[in-house]
Protein backbone atom coordinates (compact mmCIF):
# COMPACT_ATOMS: atom_id res chain seq x y z
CA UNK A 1 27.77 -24.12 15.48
CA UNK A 2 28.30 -20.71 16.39
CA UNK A 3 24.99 -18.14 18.00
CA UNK A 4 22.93 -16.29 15.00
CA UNK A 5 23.62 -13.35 14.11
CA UNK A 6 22.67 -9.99 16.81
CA UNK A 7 20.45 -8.39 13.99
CA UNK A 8 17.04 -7.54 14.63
CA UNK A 9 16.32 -7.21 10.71
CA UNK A 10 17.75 -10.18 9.11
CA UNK A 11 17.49 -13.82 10.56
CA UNK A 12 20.69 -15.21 8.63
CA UNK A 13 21.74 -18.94 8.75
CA UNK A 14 25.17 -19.56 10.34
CA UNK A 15 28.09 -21.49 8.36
CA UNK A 16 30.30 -23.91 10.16
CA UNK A 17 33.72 -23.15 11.33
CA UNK A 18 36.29 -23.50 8.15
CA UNK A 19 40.13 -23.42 7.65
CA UNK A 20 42.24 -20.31 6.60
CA UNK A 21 45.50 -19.96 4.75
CA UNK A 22 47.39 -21.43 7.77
CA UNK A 23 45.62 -24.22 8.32
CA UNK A 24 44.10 -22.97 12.03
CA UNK A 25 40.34 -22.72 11.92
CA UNK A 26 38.57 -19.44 12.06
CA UNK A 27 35.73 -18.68 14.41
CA UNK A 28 32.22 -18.76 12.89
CA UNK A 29 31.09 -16.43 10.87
CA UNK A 30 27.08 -15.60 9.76
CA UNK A 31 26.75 -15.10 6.36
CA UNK A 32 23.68 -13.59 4.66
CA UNK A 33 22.44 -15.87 1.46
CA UNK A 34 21.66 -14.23 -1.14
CA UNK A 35 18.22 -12.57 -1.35
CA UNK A 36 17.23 -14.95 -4.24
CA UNK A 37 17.89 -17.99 -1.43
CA UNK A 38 14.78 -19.27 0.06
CA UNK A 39 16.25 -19.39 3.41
CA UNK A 40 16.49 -15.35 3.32
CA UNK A 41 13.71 -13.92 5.55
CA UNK A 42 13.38 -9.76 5.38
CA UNK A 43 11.04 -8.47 9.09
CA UNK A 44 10.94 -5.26 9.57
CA UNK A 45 11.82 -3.53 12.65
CA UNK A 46 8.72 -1.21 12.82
CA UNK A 47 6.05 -0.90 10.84
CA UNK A 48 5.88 1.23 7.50
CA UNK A 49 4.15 3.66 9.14
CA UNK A 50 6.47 4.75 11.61
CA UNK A 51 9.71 4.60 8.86
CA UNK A 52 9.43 8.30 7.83
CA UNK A 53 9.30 9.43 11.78
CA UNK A 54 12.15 11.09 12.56
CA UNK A 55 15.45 9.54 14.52
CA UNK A 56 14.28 10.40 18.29
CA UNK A 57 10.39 9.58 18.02
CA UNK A 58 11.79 5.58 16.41
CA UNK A 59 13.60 5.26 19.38
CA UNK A 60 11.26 6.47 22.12
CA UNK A 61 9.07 3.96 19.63
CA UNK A 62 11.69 1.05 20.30
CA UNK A 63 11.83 1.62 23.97
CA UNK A 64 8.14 1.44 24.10
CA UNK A 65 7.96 -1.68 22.17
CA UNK A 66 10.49 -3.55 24.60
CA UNK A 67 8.37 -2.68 27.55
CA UNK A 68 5.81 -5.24 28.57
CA UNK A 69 2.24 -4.32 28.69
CA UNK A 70 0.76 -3.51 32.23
CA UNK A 71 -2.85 -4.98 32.72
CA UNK A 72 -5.29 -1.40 32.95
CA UNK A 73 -8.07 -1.12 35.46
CA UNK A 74 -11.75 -2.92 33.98
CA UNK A 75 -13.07 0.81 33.87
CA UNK A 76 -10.18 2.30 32.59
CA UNK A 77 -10.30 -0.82 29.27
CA UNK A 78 -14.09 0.15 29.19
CA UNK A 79 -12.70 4.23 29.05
CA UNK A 80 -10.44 2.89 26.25
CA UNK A 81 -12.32 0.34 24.23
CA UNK A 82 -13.03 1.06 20.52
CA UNK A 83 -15.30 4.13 20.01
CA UNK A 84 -17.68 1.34 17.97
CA UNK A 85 -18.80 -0.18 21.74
CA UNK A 86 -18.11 2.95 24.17
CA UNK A 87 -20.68 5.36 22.03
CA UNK A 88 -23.84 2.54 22.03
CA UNK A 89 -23.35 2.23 25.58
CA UNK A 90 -22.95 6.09 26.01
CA UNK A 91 -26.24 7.14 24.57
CA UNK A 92 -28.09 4.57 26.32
CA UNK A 93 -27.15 5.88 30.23
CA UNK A 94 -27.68 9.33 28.90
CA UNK A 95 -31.35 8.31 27.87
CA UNK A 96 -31.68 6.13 30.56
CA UNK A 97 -30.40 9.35 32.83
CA UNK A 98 -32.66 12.04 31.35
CA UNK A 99 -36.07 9.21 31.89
CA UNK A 100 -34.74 9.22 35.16
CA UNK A 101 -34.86 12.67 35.63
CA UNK A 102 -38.04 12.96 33.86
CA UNK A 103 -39.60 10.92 36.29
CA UNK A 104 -37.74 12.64 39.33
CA UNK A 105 -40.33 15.43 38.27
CA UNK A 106 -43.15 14.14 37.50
CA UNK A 107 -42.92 12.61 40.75
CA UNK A 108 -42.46 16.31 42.61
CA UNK A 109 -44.92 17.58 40.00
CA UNK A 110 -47.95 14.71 41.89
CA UNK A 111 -46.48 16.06 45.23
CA UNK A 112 -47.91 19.77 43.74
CA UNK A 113 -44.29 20.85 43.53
CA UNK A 114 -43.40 20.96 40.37
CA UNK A 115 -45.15 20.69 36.69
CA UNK A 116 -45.17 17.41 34.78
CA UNK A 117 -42.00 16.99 33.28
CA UNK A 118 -41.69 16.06 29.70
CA UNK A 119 -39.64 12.88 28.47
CA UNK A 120 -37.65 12.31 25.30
CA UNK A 121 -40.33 9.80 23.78
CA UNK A 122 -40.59 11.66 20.78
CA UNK A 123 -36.60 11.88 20.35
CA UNK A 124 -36.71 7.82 21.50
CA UNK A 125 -39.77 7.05 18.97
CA UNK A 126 -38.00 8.78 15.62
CA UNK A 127 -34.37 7.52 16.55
CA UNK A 128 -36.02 3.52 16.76
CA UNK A 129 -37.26 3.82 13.97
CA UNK A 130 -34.77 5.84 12.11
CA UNK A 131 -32.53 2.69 12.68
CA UNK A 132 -34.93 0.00 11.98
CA UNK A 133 -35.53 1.57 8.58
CA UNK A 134 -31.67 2.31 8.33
CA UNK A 135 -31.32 -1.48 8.89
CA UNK A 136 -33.91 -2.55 6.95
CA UNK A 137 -32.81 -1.11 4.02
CA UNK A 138 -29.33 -1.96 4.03
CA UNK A 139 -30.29 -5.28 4.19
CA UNK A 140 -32.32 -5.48 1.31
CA UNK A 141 -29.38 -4.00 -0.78
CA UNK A 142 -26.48 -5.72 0.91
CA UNK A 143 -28.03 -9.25 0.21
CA UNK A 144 -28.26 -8.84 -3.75
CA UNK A 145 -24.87 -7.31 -3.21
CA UNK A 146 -22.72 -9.72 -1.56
CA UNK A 147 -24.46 -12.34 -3.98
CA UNK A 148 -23.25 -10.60 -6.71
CA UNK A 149 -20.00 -9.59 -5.09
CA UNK A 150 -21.00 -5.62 -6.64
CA UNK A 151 -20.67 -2.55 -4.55
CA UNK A 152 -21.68 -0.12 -6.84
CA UNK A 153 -25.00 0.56 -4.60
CA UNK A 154 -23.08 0.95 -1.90
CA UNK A 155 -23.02 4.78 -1.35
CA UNK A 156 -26.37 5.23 -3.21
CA UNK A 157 -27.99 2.99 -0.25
CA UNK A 158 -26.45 5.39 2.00
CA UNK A 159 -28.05 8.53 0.66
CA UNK A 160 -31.15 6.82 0.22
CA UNK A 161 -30.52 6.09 4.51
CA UNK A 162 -29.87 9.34 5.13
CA UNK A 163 -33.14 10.95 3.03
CA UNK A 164 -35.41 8.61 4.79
CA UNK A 165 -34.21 8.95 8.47
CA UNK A 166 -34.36 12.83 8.26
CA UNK A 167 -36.70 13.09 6.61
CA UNK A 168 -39.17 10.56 8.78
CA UNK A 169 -38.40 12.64 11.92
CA UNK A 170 -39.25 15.81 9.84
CA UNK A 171 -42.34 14.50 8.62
CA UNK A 172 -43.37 13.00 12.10
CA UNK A 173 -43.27 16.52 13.85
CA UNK A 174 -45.30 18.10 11.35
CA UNK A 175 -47.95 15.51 11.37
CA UNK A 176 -48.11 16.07 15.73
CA UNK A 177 -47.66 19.98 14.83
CA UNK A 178 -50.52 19.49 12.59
CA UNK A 179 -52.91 17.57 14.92
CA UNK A 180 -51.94 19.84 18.08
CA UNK A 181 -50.72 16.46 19.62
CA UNK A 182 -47.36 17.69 21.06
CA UNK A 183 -44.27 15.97 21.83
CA UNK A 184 -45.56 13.21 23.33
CA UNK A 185 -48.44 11.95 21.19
CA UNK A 186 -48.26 8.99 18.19
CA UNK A 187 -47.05 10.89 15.07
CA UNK A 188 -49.19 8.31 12.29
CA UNK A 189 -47.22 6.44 10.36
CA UNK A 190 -43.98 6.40 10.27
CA UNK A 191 -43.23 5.70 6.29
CA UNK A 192 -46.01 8.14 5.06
CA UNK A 193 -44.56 10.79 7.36
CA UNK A 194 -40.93 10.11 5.81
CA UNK A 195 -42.82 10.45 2.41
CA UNK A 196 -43.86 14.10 3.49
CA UNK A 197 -40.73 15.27 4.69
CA UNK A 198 -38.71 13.80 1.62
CA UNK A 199 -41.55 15.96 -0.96
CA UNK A 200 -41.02 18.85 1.28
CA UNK A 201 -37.79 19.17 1.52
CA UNK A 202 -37.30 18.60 -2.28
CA UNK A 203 -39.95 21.03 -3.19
CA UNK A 204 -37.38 23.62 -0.30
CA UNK A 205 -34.56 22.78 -2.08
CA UNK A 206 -35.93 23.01 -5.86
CA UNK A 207 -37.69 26.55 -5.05
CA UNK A 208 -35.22 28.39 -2.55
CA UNK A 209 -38.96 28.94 -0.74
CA UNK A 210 -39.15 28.75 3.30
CA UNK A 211 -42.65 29.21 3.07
CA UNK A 212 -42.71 25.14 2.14
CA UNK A 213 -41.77 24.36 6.33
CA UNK A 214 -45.17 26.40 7.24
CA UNK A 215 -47.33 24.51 4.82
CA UNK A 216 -46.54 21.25 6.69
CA UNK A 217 -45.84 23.05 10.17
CA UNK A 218 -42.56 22.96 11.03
CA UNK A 219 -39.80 25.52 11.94
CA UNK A 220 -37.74 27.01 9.56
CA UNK A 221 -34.73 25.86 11.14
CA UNK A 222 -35.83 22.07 11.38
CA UNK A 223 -36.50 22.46 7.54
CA UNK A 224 -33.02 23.97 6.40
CA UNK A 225 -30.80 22.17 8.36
CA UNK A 226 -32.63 18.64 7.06
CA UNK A 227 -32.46 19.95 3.67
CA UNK A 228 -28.60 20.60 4.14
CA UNK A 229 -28.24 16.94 5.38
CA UNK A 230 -30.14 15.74 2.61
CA UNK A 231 -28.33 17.56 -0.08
CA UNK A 232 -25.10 16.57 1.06
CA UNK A 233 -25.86 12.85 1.03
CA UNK A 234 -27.45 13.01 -2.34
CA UNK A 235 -24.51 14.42 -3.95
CA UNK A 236 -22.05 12.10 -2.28
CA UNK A 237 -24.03 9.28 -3.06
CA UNK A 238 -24.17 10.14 -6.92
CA UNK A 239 -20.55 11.24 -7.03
CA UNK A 240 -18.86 7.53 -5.64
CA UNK A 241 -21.43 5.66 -7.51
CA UNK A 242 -20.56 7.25 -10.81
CA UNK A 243 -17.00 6.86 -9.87
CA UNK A 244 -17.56 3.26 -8.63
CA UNK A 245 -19.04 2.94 -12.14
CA UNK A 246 -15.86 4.43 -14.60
CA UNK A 247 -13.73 2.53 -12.44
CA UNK A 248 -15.07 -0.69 -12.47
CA UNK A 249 -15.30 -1.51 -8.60
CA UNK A 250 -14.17 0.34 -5.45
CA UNK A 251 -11.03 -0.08 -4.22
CA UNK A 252 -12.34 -0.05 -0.87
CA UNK A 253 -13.72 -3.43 -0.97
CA UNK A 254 -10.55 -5.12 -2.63
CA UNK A 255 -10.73 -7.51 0.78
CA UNK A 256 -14.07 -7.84 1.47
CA UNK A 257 -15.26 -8.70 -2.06
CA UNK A 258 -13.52 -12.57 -1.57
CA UNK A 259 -15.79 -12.82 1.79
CA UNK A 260 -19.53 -12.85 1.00
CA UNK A 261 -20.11 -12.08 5.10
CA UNK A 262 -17.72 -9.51 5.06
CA UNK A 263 -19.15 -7.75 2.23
CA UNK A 264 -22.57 -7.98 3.70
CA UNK A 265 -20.81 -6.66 6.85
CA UNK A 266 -19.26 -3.24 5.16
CA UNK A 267 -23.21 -2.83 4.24
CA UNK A 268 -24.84 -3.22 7.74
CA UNK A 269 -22.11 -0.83 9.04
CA UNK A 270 -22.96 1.81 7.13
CA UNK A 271 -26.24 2.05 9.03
CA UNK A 272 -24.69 2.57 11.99
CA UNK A 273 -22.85 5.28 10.47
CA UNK A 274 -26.04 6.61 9.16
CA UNK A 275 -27.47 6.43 12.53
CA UNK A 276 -24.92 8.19 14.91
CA UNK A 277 -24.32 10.91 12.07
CA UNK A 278 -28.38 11.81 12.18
CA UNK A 279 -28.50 11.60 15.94
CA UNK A 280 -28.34 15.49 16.33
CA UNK A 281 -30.76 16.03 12.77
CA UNK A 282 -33.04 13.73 14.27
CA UNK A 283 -33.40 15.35 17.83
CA UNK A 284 -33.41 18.71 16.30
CA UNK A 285 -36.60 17.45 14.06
CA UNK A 286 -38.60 16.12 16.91
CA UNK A 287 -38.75 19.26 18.73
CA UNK A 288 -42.56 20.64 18.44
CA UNK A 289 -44.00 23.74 17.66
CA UNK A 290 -44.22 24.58 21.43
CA UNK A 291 -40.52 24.94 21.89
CA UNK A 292 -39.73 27.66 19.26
CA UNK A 293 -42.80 29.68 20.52
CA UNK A 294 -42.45 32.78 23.05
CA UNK A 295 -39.32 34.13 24.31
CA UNK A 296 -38.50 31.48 26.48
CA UNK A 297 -36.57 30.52 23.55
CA UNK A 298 -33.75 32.10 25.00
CA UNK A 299 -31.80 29.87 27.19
CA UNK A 300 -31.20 30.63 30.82
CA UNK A 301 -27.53 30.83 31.22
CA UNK A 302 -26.01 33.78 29.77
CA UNK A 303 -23.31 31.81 28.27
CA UNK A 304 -25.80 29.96 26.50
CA UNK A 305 -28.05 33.16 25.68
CA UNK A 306 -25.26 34.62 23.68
CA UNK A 307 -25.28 31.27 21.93
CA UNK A 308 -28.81 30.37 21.52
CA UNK A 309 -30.07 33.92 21.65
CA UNK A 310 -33.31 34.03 18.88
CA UNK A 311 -32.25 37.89 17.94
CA UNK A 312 -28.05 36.70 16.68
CA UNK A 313 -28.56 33.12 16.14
CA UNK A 314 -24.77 33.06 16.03
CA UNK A 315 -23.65 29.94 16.93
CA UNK A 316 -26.62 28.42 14.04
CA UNK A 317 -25.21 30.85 11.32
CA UNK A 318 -21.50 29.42 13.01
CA UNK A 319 -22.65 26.16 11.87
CA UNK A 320 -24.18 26.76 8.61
CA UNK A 321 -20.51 28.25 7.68
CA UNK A 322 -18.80 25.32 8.67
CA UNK A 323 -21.14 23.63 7.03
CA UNK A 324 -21.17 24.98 3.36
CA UNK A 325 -16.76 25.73 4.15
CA UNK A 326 -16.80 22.05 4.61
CA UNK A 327 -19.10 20.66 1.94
CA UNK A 328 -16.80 23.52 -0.35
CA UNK A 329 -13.60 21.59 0.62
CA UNK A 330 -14.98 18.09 -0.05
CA UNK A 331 -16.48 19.08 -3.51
CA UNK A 332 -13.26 20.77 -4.34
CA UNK A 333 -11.03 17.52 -3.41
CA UNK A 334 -13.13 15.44 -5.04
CA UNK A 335 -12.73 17.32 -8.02
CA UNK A 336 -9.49 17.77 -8.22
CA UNK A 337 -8.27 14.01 -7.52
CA UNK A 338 -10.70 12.99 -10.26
CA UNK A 339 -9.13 15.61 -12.81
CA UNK A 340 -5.48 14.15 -11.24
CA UNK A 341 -6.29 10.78 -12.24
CA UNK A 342 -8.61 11.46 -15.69
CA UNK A 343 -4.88 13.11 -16.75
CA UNK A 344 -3.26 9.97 -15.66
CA UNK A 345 -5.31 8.13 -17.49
CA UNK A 346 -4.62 10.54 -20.61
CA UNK A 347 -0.75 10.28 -20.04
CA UNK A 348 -0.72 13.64 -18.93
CA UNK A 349 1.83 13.03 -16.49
CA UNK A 350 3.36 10.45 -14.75
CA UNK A 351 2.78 11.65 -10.87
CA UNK A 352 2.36 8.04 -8.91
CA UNK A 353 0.15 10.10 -5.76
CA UNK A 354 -1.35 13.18 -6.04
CA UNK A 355 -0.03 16.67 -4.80
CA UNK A 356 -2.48 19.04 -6.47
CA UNK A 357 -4.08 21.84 -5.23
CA UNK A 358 -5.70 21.04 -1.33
CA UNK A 359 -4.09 17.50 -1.52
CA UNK A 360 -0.25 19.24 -1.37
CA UNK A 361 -1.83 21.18 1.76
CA UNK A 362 -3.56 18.26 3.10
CA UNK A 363 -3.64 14.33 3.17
CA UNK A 364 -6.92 13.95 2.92
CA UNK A 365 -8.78 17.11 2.34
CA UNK A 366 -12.21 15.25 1.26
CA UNK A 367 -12.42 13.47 4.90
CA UNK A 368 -11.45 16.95 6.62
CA UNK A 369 -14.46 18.38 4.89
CA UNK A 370 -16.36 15.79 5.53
CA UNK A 371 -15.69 15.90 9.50
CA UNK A 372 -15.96 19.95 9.44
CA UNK A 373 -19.13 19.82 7.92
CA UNK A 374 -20.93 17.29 9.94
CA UNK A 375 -19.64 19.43 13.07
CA UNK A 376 -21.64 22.30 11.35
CA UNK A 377 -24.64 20.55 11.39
CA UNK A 378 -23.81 19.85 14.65
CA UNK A 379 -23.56 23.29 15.65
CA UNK A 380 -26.53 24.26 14.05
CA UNK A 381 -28.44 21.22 15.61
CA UNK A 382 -27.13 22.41 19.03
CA UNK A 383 -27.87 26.17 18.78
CA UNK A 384 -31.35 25.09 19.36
CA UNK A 385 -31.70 22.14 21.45
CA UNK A 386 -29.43 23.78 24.11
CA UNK A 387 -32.32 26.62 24.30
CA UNK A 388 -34.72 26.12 27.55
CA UNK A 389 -37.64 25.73 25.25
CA UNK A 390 -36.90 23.12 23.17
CA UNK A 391 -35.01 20.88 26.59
CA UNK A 392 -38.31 21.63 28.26
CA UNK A 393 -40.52 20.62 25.45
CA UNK A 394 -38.85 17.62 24.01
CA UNK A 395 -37.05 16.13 27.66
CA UNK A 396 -33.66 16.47 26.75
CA UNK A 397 -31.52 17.61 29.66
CA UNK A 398 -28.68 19.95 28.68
CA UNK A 399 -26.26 16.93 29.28
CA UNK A 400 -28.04 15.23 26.92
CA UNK A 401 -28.64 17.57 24.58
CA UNK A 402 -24.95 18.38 24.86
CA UNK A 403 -24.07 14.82 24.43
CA UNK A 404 -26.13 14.15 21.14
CA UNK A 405 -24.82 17.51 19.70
CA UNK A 406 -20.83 16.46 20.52
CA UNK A 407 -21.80 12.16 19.16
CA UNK A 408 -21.44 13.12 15.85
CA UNK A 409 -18.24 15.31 15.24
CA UNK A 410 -16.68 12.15 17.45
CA UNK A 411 -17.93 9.20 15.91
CA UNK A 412 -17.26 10.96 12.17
CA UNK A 413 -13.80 12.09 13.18
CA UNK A 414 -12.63 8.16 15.19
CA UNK A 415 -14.41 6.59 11.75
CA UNK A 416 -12.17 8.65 9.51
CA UNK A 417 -8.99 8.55 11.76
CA UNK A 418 -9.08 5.19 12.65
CA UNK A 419 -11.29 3.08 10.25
CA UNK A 420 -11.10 4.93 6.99
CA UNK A 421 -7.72 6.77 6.25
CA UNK A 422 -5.25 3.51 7.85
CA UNK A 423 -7.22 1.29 5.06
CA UNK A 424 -6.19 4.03 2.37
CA UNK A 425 -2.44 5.01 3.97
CA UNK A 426 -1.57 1.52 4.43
CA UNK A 427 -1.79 0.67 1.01
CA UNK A 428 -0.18 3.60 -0.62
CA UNK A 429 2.56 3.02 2.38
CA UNK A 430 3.36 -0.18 1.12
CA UNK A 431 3.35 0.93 -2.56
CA UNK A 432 5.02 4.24 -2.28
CA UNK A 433 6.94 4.72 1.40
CA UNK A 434 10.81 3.64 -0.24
CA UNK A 435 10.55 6.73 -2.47
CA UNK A 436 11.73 10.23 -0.36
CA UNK A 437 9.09 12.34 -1.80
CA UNK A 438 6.34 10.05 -0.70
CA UNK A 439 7.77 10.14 2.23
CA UNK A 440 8.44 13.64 2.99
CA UNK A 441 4.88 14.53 1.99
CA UNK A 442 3.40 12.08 4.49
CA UNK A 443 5.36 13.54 6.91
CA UNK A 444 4.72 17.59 6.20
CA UNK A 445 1.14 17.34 5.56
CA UNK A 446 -1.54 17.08 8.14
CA UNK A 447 -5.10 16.19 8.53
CA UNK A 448 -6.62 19.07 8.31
CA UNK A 449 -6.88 22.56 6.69
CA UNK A 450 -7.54 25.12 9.77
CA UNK A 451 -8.87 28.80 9.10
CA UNK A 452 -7.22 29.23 5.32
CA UNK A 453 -8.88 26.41 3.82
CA UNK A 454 -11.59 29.47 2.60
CA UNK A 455 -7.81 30.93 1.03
CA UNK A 456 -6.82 27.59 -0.33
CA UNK A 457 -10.58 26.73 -1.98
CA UNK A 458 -10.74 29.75 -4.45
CA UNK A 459 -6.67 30.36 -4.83
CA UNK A 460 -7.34 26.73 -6.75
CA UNK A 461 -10.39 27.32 -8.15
């Protein structure tokens, strides 16, 4: 019996040695059954993914594959873990660091050298319970859910998340605005606080009226920028569940839907994505009316002056562009995939993936707006708690402040890059990656959109 064949694709069977014309015997030869035989085997050298890279990157891919794996430093596999552990465990020394420091001063302040020092209890106090409730909730839902195997409350639990989370740490403020408690004091109850915030910022949003954030005693900028969270989760929420609802299911739990404890799984995640997307909403609304009073609103550094300056506010009117540019992009890619697959649906045409409008431009337009405007309201969030006013009234260093402000952009960006678009590419790869057009429109198209997506929007409107 002769060696198998030197072929990294195919494992072939090898045929014994056999007699020619002459009567000597020939060496052995491999031959390749047909692909009918159940002895044929078809691997793959690399994965779909990498099959429309071009010539050099597969072999600098190869080479890379062939070397073995070198065993990293313990901090450097901490550095590198999945974003999932590494942010948890980055929020809690930042806290732990700005308590520290809080209590550094208060400690000079006994000694008569400095003032008391305030700490971020009030910041600490709405994000607990922010996530209990978050938790709470999507319990409640995902239990019914994974009995029934239905996702189709899936997104609308989300919203609902969203509302009440913002809305509590709105509502909490005003209530220690109202009773001249400060930052420190007990804000009442929690769930009749969220109740407030959630009227007021519906009453906001239904009138156009600013006057609705001094009725309850918060700043205008607490007000708007909760309102813009809210309205953005509302209208998500109602757009997948009607579209969870015409198409019978989501195809994003096609392998979770088996798996009762999966299913229930994909619910309790989303509070954690509900969580570190509100972390910079929910510092920004437990700032008190003491740290948008006076001109110390102004921060110290003249870098950050220019940014947080209360006369240009241009970094917060930076944000609420990306914001709305974003929310634009997402609206308009939703739109325009639905209308690509009604006119499937109509045999309209016969176009397997679409290439309409910002989807020939981008890969997945809807996630870039997603990301861009969530690093608005980032922006917006950090145009105020950078100021020396609101760090000296709420305890928030500026590394933590910077820290919370930078969470969210990260966490949303990782979760679409490395959670949410392989789930979706993976399946159209395997579907779709033997045709050349696929192909070369996975390979020319990009995540995201840059300065002309503002071009792109109305040229397709």
């Amino acid at each position: 019996m002769s060696k198998p064949a030197n072929n990294p694709t195919i494992s072939a069977p090898t045929t014994p040695a056999r007699a020619n014309e002459n009567g000597t015997k020939t060496k052995n030869c491999n031959r390749m059954p047909p692909p009918s035989s159940p002895r044929y085997t078809y691997k793959p050298a690399i994965p779909w993914a990498y099959a429309s890279l071009p010539p050099s990157q597969l072999t600098t891919y190869l080479d890379d594959k062939k070397k073995p794996a070198k065993k990293a430093h313990l901090a450097v596999r901490i550095v590198q873990s999945h974003f999932l552990l590494k942010l948890p465990a980055i929020l809690a020394v930042t806290l732990a660091l700005a308590y520290l420091q809080a209590a550094i001063r208060n400690g000079h302040g006994n000694d008569g050298n400095d003032g008391n020092a305030a700490a971020p209890t009030a910041f600490l106090r709405n994000l607990l319970h922010g996530l209990w409730v978050a938790f709470a909730f999507q319990a409640a839902v995902a239990a019914p859910s994974a009995l029934l195997r239905s996702e189709l409350l899936f997104d609308l639990s989300g919203a609902a998340c969203f509302v009440t989370v913002v809305a509590g740490a709105l509502g909490s403020t005003a209530s220690a605005n109202r009773a001249g408690a400060g930052a420190g004091a007990a804000a009442g109850d929690w769930a009749a606080a969220a109740v407030e915030g959630a009227r007021a910022i519906g009453r906001a949003v239904e009138s156009c009226d600013g006057r609705v954030w001094e009725e309850i005693g918060v700043d205008w900028r607490q007000g708007w920028v909760s309102a813009l969270v809210c309205v953005w989760a509302v209208r998500r929420g109602i757009f997948t569940f009607v579209r969870a609802l015409c198409r019978n299911g989501d195809s994003r739990f096609d392998e979770f839907r088996a798996n009762r404890k999966k299913f229930f799984a994909a619910f309790m995640m989303q509070s954690v994505w509900v969580t570190f997307c509100a972390i910079p909403v929910v510092a920004l609304n437990s700032i008190p009316a003491q740290g948008f009073i006076g001109t110390s609103w102004q921060a110290s550094d003249p870098i950050l002056s220019a940014l947080t300056s209360s006369g240009g506010m241009l970094w917060f009117w930076l944000g609420v562009w990306a914001f709305f540019r974003g929310l634009m992009i997402e609206c308009v890619a939703d739109w325009q995939l639905t209308k690509w697959r009604l006119d499937k649906y109509r045999k309209r045409h016969d176009e397997v993936f679409c290439r309409r409008g910002l989807w020939e431009r981008s890969r997945h337009p809807n996630y870039y707006g997603e990301w861009l405007l969530w690093s608005g309201i980032s922006m917006c969030c950090s145009a105020v708690l950078l100021s020396s006013a609101a760090r000296n009234t709420t305890g928030l260093g500026l590394g933590t402040a910077s820290v919370l402000c930078a969470v969210t952009p990260y966490f949303v960006y990782k979760t679409l890059r490395n959670i949410s678009i392989p789930l979706i590419e993976e399946k159209y790869d395997k579907m779709y990656m033997e045709r050349k057009d696929y192909r070369d429109w996975r390979r020319n198209r990009t995540f995201r959109l840059w300065l002309d997506g503002s071009g792109i929007i109305w040229g397709y409107f």
